[in-house]
Protein backbone atom coordinates (compact mmCIF):
# COMPACT_ATOMS: atom_id res chain seq x y z
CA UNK A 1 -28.82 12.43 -36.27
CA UNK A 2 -31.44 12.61 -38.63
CA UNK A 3 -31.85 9.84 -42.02
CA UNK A 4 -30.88 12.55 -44.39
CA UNK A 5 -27.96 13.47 -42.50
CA UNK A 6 -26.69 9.55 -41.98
CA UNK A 7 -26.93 8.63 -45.34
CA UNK A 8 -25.06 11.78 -46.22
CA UNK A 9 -22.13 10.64 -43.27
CA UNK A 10 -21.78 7.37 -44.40
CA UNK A 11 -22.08 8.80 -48.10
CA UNK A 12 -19.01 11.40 -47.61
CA UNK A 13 -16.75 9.10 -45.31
CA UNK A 14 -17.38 6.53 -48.28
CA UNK A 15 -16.05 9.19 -50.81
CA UNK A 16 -13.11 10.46 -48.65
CA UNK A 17 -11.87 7.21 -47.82
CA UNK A 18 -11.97 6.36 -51.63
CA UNK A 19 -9.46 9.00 -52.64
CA UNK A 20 -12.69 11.10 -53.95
CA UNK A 21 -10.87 14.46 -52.67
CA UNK A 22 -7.17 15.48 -52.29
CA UNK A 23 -5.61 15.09 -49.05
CA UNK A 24 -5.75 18.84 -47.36
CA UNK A 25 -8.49 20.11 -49.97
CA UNK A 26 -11.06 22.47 -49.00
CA UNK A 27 -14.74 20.70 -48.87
CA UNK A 28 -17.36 23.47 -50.11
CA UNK A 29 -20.75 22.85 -49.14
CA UNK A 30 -22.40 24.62 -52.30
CA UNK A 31 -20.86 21.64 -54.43
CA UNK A 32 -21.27 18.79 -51.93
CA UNK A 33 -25.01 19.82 -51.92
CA UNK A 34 -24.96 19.88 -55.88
CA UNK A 35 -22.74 16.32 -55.78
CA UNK A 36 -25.05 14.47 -52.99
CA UNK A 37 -28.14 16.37 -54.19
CA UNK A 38 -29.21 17.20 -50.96
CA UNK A 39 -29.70 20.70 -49.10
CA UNK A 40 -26.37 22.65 -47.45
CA UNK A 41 -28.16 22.04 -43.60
CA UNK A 42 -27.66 18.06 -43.91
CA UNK A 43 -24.21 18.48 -45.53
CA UNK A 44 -22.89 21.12 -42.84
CA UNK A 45 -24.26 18.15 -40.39
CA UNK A 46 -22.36 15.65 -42.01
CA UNK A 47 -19.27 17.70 -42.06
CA UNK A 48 -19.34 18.33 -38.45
CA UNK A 49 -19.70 14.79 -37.54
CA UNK A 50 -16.77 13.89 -39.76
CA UNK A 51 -14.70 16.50 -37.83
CA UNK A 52 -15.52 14.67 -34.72
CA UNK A 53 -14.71 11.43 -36.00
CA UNK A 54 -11.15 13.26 -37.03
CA UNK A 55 -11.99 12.72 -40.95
CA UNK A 56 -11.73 16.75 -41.41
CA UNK A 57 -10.71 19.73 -39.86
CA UNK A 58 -12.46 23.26 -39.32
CA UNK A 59 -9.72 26.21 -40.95
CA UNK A 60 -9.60 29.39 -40.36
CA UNK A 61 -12.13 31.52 -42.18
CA UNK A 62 -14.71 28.57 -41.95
CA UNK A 63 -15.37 25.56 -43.94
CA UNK A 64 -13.35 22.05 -43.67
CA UNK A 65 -10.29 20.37 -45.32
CA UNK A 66 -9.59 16.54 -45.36
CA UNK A 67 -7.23 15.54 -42.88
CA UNK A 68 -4.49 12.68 -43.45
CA UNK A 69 -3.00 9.96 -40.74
CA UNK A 70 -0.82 7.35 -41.32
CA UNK A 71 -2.09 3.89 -40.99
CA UNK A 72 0.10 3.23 -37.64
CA UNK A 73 -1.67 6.16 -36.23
CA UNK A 74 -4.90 4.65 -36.62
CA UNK A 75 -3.95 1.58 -36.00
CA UNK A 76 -2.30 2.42 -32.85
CA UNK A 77 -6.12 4.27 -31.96
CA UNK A 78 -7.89 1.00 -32.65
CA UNK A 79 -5.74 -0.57 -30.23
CA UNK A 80 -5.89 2.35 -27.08
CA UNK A 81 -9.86 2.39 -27.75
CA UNK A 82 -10.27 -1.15 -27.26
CA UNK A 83 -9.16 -1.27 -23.90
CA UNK A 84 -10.88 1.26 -22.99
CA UNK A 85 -14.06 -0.03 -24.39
CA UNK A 86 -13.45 -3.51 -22.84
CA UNK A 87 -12.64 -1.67 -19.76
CA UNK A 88 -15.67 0.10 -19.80
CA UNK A 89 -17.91 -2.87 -20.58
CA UNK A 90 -16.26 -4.72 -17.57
CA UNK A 91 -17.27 -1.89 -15.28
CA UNK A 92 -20.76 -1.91 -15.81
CA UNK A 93 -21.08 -5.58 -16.59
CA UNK A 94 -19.80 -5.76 -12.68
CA UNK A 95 -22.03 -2.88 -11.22
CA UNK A 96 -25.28 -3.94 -12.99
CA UNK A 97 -26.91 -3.30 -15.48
CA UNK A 98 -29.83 -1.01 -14.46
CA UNK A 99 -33.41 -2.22 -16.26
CA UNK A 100 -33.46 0.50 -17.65
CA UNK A 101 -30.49 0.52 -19.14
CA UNK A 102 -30.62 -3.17 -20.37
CA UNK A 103 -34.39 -1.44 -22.50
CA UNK A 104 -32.38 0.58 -24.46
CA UNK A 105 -29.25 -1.69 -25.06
CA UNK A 106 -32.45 -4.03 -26.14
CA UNK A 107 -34.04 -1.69 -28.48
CA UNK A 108 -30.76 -1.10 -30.16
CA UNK A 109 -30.71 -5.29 -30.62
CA UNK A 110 -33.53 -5.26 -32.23
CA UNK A 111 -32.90 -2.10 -34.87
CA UNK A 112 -29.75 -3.89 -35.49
CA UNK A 113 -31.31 -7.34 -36.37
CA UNK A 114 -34.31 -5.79 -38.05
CA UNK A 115 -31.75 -3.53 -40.34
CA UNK A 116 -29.31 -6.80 -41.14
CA UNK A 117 -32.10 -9.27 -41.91
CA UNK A 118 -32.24 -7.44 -45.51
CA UNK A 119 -31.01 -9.87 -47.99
CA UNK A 120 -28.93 -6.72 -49.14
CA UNK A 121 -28.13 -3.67 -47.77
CA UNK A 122 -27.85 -0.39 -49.10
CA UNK A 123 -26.81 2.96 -48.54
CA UNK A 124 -29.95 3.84 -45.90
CA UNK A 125 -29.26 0.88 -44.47
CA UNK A 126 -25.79 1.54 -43.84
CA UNK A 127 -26.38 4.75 -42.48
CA UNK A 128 -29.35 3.51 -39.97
CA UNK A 129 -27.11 0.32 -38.84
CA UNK A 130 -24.32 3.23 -38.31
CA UNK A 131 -27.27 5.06 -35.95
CA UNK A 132 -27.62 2.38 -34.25
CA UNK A 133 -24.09 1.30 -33.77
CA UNK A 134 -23.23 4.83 -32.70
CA UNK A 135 -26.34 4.70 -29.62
CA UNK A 136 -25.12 0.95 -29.06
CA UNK A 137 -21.59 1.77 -28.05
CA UNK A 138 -22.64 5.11 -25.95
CA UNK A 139 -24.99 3.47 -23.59
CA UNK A 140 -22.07 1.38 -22.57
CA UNK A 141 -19.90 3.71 -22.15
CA UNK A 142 -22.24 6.38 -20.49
CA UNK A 143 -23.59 3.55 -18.39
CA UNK A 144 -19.85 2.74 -16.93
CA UNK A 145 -20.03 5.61 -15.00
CA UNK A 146 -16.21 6.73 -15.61
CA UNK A 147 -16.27 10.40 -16.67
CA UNK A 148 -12.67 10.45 -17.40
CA UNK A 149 -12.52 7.02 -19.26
CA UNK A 150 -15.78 8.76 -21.27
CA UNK A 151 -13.55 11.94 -22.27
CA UNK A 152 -10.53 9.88 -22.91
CA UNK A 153 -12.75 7.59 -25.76
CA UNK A 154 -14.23 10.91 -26.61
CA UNK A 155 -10.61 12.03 -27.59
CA UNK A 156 -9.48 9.10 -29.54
CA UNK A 157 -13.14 8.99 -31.83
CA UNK A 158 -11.80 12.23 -33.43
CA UNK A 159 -9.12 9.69 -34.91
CA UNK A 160 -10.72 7.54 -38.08
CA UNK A 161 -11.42 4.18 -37.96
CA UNK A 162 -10.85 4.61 -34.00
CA UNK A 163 -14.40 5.14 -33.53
CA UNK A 164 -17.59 3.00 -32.74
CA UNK A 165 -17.98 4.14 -36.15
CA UNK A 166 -15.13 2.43 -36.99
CA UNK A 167 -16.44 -1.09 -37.04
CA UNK A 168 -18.50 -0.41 -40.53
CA UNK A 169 -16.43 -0.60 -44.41
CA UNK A 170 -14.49 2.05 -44.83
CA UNK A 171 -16.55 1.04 -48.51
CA UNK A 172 -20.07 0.32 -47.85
CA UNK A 173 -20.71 -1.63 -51.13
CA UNK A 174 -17.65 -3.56 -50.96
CA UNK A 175 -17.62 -7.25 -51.33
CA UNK A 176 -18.46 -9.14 -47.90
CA UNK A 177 -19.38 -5.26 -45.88
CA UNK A 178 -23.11 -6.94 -45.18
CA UNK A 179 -21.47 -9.90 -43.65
CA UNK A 180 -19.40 -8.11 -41.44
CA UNK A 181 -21.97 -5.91 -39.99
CA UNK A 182 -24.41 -8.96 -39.40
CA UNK A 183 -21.11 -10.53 -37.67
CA UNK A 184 -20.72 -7.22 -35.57
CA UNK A 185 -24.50 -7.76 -34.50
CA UNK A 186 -23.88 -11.50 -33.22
CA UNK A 187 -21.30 -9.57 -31.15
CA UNK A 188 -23.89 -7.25 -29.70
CA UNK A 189 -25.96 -9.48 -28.29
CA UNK A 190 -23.01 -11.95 -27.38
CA UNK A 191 -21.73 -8.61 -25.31
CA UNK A 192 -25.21 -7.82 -23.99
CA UNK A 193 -25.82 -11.55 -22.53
CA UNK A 194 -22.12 -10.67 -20.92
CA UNK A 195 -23.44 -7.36 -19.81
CA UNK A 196 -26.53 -8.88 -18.42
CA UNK A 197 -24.82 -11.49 -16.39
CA UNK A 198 -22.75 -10.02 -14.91
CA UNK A 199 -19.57 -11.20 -16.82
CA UNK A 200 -17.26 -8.68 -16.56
CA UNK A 201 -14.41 -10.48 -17.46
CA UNK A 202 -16.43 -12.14 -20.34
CA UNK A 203 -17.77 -8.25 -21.14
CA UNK A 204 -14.25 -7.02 -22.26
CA UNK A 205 -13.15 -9.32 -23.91
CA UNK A 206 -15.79 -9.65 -26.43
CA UNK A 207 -15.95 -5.54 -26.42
CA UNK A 208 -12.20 -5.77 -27.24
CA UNK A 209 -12.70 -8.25 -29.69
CA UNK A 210 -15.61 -6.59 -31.18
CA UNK A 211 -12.86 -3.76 -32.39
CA UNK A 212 -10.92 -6.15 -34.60
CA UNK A 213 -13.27 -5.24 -37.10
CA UNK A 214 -12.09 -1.97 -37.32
CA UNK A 215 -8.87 -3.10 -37.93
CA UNK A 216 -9.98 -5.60 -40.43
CA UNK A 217 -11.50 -2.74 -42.48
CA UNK A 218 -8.26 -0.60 -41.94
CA UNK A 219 -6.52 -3.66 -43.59
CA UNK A 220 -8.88 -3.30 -46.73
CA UNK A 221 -8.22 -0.27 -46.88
CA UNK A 222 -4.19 -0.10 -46.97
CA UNK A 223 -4.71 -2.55 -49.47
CA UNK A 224 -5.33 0.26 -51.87
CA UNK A 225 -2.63 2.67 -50.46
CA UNK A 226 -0.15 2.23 -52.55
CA UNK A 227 3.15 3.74 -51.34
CA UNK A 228 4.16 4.48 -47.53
CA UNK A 229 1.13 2.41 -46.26
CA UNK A 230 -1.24 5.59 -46.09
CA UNK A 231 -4.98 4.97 -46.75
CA UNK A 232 -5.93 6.74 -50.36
CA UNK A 233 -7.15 9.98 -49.22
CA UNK A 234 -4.64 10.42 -45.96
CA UNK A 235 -1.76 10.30 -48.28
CA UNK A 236 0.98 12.61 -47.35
CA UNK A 237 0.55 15.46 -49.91
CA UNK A 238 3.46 15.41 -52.03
């Protein structure tokens, strides 16, 4: 994924998860270009990433609509994923890590406390900690070496919030978001230590943990629901 098309991700989920569209209305890329100011190839990116993270849904005829979930739902996905993620880390924190392996987990350190050492962080920032977050989680899960514990994660990321994803503001300029990523990167390299020795009871448990961010956000964001605890945009249309 490419800076453009990041900063356009984080950029839409921001303005989705604010209430910026109707629940079930048709996104067209001619005005998201206009809105964003950015080309239709970056936006069509964006939109298909947000299908995969279960934000939107392809209809018939082409183009996407906003989907809507309850907050249980999600929730309930936050909950399923990290168990699987802790189980995942506990696999390969018991088989080894393989050098090579540990490089790239190390390179992804390093982004992420390069990106958070910015007294502030804005919207490019956002959307190159949300790279990195997004290669972070992968290698441990590719490097388990559990196809079907792979395709059942897959599964649940099409669910919001669910994701690896799901650990950054559903708001990325709202009060305390920079803390909470630099708190999310402590985790990294608390999990990668685990990881590295071998900890694999140790490994899950802070991979499990690491997902109570997601529900933290999910919090802030019911906050603003209103009625039937539905998240702005996922509201039950009427």
């Amino acid at each position: 994924m490419d800076t453009q098309t990041a900063r356009l991700l984080v950029e839409l989920r921001d303005l989705i998860m604010k209430g910026a569209f109707s629940a079930g209305e048709r996104l067209v890329e001619a005005a998201l270009s206009e809105r964003l100011q950015a080309s239709r190839t970056p936006v069509r990116s964006a939109l298909l990433m947000l299908e995969q993270e279960g934000l939107v849904q392809r209809v018939q005829g082409g183009g996407y609509v906003v989907r809507k979930y309850t907050a249980r739902e999600i929730s309930q996905a936050i909950a399923v994923h990290a168990n699987l993620e802790g189980m995942a880390a506990r696999l390969l924190a018991e088989q080894g890590v393989p050098r090579s392996l540990s490089d790239e987990l190390q390179a992804c350190l390093d982004d992420g406390d390069r990106i958070t050492a910015a007294p502030k962080m804005e919207l490019e920032a956002v959307a190159a900690y949300l790279n990195m977050n997004t290669r972070f989680h992968q290698l441990i899960v590719d490097g388990c070496g559990n196809d079907v514990l792979r395709q059942c994660l897959a599964s649940i990321d099409r669910i919001p919030f669910a994701s690896a994803g799901g650990m950054l503001p559903f708001q990325s300029k709202q009060m305390h978001s920079d803390d909470l990523m630099r708190f999310a990167q402590r985790q990294h390299h608390m999990l990668v230590d685990a990881l590295r020795r071998g900890q694999g009871a140790r490994a899950a448990a802070l991979a499990e943990e690491h997902r109570q961010i997601a529900l933290q956000n999910l919090q802030n964001a019911t906050e603003h629901s209103g009625e039937d605890n539905l998240i702005p945009i996922l509201r039950l249309a009427s």
